[in-house]
N, C-alpha and C. Protein backbone atom coordinates (compact mmCIF):
# COMPACT_ATOMS: atom_id res chain seq x y z
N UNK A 1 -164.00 -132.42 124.86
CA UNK A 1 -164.23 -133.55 125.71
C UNK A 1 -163.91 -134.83 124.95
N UNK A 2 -163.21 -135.36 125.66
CA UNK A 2 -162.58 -136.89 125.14
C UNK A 2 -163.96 -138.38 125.52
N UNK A 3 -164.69 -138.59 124.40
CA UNK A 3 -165.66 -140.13 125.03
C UNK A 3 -164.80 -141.08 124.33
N UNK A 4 -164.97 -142.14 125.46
CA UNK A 4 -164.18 -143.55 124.92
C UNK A 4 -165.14 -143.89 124.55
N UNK A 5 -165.37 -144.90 123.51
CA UNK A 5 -166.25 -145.91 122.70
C UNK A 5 -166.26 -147.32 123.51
N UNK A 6 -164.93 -147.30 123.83
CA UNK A 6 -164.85 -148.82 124.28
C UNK A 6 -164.33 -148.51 125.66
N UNK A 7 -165.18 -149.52 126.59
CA UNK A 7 -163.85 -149.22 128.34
C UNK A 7 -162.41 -149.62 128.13
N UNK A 8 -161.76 -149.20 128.60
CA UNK A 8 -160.63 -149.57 128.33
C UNK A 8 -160.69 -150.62 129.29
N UNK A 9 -159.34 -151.87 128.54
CA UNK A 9 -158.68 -153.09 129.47
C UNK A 9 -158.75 -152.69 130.67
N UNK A 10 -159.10 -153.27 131.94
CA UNK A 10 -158.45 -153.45 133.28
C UNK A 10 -156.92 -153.86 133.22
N UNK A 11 -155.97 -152.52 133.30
CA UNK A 11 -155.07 -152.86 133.54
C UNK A 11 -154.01 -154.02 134.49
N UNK A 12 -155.06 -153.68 135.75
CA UNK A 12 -154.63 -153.99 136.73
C UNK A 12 -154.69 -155.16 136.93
N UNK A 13 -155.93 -156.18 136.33
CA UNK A 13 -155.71 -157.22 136.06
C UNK A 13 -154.77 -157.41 134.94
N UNK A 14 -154.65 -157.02 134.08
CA UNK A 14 -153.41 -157.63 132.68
C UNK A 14 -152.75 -157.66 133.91
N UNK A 15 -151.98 -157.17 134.68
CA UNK A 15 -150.93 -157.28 134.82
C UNK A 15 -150.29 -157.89 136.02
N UNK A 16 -151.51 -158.19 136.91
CA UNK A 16 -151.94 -159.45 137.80
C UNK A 16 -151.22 -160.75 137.28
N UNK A 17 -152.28 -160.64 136.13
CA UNK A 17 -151.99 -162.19 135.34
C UNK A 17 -151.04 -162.51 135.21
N UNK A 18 -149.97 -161.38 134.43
CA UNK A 18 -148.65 -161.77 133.95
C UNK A 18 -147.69 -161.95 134.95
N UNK A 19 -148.03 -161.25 136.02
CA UNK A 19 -147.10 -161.71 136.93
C UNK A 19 -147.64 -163.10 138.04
N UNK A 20 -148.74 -163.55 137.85
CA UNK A 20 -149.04 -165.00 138.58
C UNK A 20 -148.31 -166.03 137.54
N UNK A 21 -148.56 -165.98 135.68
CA UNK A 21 -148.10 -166.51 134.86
C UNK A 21 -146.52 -166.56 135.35
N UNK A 22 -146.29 -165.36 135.39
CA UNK A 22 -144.58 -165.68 135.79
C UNK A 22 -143.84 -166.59 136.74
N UNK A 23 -144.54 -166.21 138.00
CA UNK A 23 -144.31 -166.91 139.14
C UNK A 23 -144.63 -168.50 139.40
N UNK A 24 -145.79 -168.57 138.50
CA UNK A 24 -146.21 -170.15 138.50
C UNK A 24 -144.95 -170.92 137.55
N UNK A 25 -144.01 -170.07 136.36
CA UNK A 25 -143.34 -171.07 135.32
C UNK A 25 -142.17 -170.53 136.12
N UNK A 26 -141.95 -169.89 137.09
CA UNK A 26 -140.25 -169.78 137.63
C UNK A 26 -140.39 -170.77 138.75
N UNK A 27 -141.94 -171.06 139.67
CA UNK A 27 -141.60 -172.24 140.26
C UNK A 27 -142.10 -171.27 141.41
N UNK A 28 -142.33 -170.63 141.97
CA UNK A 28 -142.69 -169.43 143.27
C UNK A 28 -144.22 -169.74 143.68
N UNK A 29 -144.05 -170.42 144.78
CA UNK A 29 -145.56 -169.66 145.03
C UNK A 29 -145.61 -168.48 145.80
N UNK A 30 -147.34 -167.73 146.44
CA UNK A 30 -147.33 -166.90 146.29
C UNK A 30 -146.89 -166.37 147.67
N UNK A 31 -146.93 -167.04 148.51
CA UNK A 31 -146.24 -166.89 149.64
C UNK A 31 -144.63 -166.70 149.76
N UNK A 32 -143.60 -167.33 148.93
CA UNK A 32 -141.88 -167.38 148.67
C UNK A 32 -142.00 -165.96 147.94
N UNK A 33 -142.63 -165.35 146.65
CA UNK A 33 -142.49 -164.38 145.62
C UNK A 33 -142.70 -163.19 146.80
N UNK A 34 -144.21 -163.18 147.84
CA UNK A 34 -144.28 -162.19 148.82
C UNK A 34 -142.93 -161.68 149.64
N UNK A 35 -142.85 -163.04 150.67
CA UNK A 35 -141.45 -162.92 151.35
C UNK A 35 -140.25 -162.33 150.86
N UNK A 36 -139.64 -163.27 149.24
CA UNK A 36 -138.71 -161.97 148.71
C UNK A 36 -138.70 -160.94 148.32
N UNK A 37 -139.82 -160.67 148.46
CA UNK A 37 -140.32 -159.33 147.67
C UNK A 37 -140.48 -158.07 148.63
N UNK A 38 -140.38 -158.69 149.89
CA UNK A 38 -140.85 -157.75 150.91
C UNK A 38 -142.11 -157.13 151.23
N UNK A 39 -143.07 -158.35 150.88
CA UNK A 39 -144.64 -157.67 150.90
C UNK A 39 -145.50 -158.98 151.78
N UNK A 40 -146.34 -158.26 152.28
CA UNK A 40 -147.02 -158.84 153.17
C UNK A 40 -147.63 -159.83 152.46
N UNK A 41 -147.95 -161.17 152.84
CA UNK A 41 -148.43 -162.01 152.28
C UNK A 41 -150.13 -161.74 151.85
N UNK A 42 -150.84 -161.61 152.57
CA UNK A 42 -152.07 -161.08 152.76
C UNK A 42 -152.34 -159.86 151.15
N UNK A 43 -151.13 -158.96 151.54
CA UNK A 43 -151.32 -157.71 150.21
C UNK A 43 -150.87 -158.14 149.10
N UNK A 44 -149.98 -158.71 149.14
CA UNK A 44 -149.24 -160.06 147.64
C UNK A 44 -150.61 -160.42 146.73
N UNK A 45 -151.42 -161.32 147.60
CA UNK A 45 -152.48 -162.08 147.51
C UNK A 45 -153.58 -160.93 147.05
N UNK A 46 -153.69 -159.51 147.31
CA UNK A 46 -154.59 -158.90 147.06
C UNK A 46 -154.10 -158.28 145.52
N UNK A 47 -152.99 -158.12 145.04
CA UNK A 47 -152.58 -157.67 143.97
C UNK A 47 -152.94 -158.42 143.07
N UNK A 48 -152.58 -159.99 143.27
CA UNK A 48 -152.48 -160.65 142.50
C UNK A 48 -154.04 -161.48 142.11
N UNK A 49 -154.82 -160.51 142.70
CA UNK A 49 -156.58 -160.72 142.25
C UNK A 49 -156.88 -159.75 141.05
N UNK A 50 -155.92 -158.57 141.11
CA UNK A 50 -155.90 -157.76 139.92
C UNK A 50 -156.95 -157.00 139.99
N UNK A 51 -157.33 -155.94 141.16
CA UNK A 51 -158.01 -155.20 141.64
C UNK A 51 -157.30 -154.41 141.60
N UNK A 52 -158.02 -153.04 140.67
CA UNK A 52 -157.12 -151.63 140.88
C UNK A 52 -157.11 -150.68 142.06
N UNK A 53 -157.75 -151.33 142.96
CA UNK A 53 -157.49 -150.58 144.38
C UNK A 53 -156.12 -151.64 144.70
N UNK A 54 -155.51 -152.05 144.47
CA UNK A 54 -154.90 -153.03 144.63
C UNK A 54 -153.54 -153.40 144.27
N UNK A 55 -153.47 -152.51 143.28
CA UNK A 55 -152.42 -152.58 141.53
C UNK A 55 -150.95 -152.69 142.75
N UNK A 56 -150.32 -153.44 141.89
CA UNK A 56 -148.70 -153.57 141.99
C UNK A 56 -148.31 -151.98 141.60
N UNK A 57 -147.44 -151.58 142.63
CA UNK A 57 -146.23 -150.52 142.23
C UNK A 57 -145.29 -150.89 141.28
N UNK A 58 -144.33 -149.77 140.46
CA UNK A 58 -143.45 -149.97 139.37
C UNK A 58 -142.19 -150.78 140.62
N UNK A 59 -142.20 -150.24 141.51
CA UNK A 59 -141.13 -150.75 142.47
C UNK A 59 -141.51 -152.22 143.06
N UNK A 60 -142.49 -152.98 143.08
CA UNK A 60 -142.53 -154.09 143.26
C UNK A 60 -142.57 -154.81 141.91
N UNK A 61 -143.38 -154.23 141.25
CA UNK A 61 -142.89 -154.90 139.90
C UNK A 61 -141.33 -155.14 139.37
N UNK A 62 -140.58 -154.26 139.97
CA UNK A 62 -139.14 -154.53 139.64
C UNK A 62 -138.35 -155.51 140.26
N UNK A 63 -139.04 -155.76 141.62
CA UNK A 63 -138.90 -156.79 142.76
C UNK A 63 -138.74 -157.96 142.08
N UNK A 64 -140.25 -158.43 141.63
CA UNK A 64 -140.54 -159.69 141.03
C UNK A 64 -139.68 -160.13 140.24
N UNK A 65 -139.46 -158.70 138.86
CA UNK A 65 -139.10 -159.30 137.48
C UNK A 65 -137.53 -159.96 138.38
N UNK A 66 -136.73 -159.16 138.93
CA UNK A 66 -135.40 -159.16 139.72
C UNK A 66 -135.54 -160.93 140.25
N UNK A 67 -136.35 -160.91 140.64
CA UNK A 67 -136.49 -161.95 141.86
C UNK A 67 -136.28 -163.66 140.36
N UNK A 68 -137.19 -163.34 139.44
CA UNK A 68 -137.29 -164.55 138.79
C UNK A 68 -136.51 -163.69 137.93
N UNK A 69 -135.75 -162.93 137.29
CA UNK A 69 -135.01 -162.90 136.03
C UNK A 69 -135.66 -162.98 135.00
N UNK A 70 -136.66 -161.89 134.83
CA UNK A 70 -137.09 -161.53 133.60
C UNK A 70 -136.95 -159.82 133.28
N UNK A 71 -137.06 -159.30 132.07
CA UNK A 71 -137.05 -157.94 132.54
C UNK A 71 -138.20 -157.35 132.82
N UNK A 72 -138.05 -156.39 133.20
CA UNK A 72 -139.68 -155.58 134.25
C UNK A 72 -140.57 -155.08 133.12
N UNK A 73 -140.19 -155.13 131.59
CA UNK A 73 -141.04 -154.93 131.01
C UNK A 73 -142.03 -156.05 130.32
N UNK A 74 -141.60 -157.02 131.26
CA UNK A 74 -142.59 -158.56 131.00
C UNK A 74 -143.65 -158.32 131.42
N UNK A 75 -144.23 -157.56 132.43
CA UNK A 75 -145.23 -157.21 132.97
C UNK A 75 -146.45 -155.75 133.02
N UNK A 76 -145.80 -155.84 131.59
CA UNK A 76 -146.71 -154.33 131.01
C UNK A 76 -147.26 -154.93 130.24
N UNK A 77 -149.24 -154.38 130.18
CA UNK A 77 -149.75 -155.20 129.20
C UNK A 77 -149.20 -154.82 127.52
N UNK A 78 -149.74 -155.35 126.91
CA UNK A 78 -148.96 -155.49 125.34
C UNK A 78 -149.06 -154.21 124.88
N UNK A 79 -149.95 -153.27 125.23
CA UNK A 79 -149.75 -151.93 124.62
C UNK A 79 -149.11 -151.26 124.58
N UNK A 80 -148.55 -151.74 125.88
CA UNK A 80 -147.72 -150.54 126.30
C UNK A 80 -146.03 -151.16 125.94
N UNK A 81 -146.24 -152.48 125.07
CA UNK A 81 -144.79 -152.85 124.87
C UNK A 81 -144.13 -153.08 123.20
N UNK A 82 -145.86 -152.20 122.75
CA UNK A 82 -145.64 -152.43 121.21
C UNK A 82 -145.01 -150.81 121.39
N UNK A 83 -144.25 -150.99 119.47
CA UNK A 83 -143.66 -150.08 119.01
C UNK A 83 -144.75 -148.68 119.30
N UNK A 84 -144.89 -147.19 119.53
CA UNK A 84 -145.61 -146.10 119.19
C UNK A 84 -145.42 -145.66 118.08
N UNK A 85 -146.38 -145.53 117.28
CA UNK A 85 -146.40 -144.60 116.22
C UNK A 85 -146.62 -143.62 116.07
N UNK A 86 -146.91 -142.52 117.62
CA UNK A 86 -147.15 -141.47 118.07
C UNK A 86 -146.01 -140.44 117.74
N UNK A 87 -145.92 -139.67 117.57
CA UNK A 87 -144.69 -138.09 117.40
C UNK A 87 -144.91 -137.12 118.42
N UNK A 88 -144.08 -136.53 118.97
CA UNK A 88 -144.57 -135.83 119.89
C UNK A 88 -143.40 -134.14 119.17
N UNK A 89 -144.48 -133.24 118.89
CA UNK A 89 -143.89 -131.52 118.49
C UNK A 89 -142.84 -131.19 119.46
């Protein structure tokens, strides 16, 4: 049996954030980022509270990064964008 010591990060917020951070310095609000994105304004708005009933898909995440020109791995929290030092047999 695996016990965590610590809860892990709320993902779902990290990654909320980074993509409101994004959208606020490309100039989008959250209503223009919805529309191109093809998401209901209403559910846009619920993602971007960073509720894991809630979480952005890898496919809207690709939307966004697309939409403002960043790459889609701008929006993974930092763990998951550092080097692994893991090996796999």
């Amino acid at each position: 049996m695996i016990i965590l010591e610590t809860k892990p990060a709320p993902v779902a917020g990290e990654i909320a954030a980074l993509v409101v951070a994004a959208l606020e310095e490309a100039g989008y609000s959250q209503r223009g980022a919805a529309d191109a994105t093809n998401l209901a304004a209403s559910s846009f708005h619920r993602k971007l509270q960073g509720d894991e009933k809630y979480e952005f898909t890898m496919t809207q995440l690709l939307r966004i990064a697309a939409l403002i020109g960043l790459p889609p791995a701008s929006f993974l929290p930092e763990a998951f964008r550092s080097p692994c030092s893991c090996s796999i047999a």
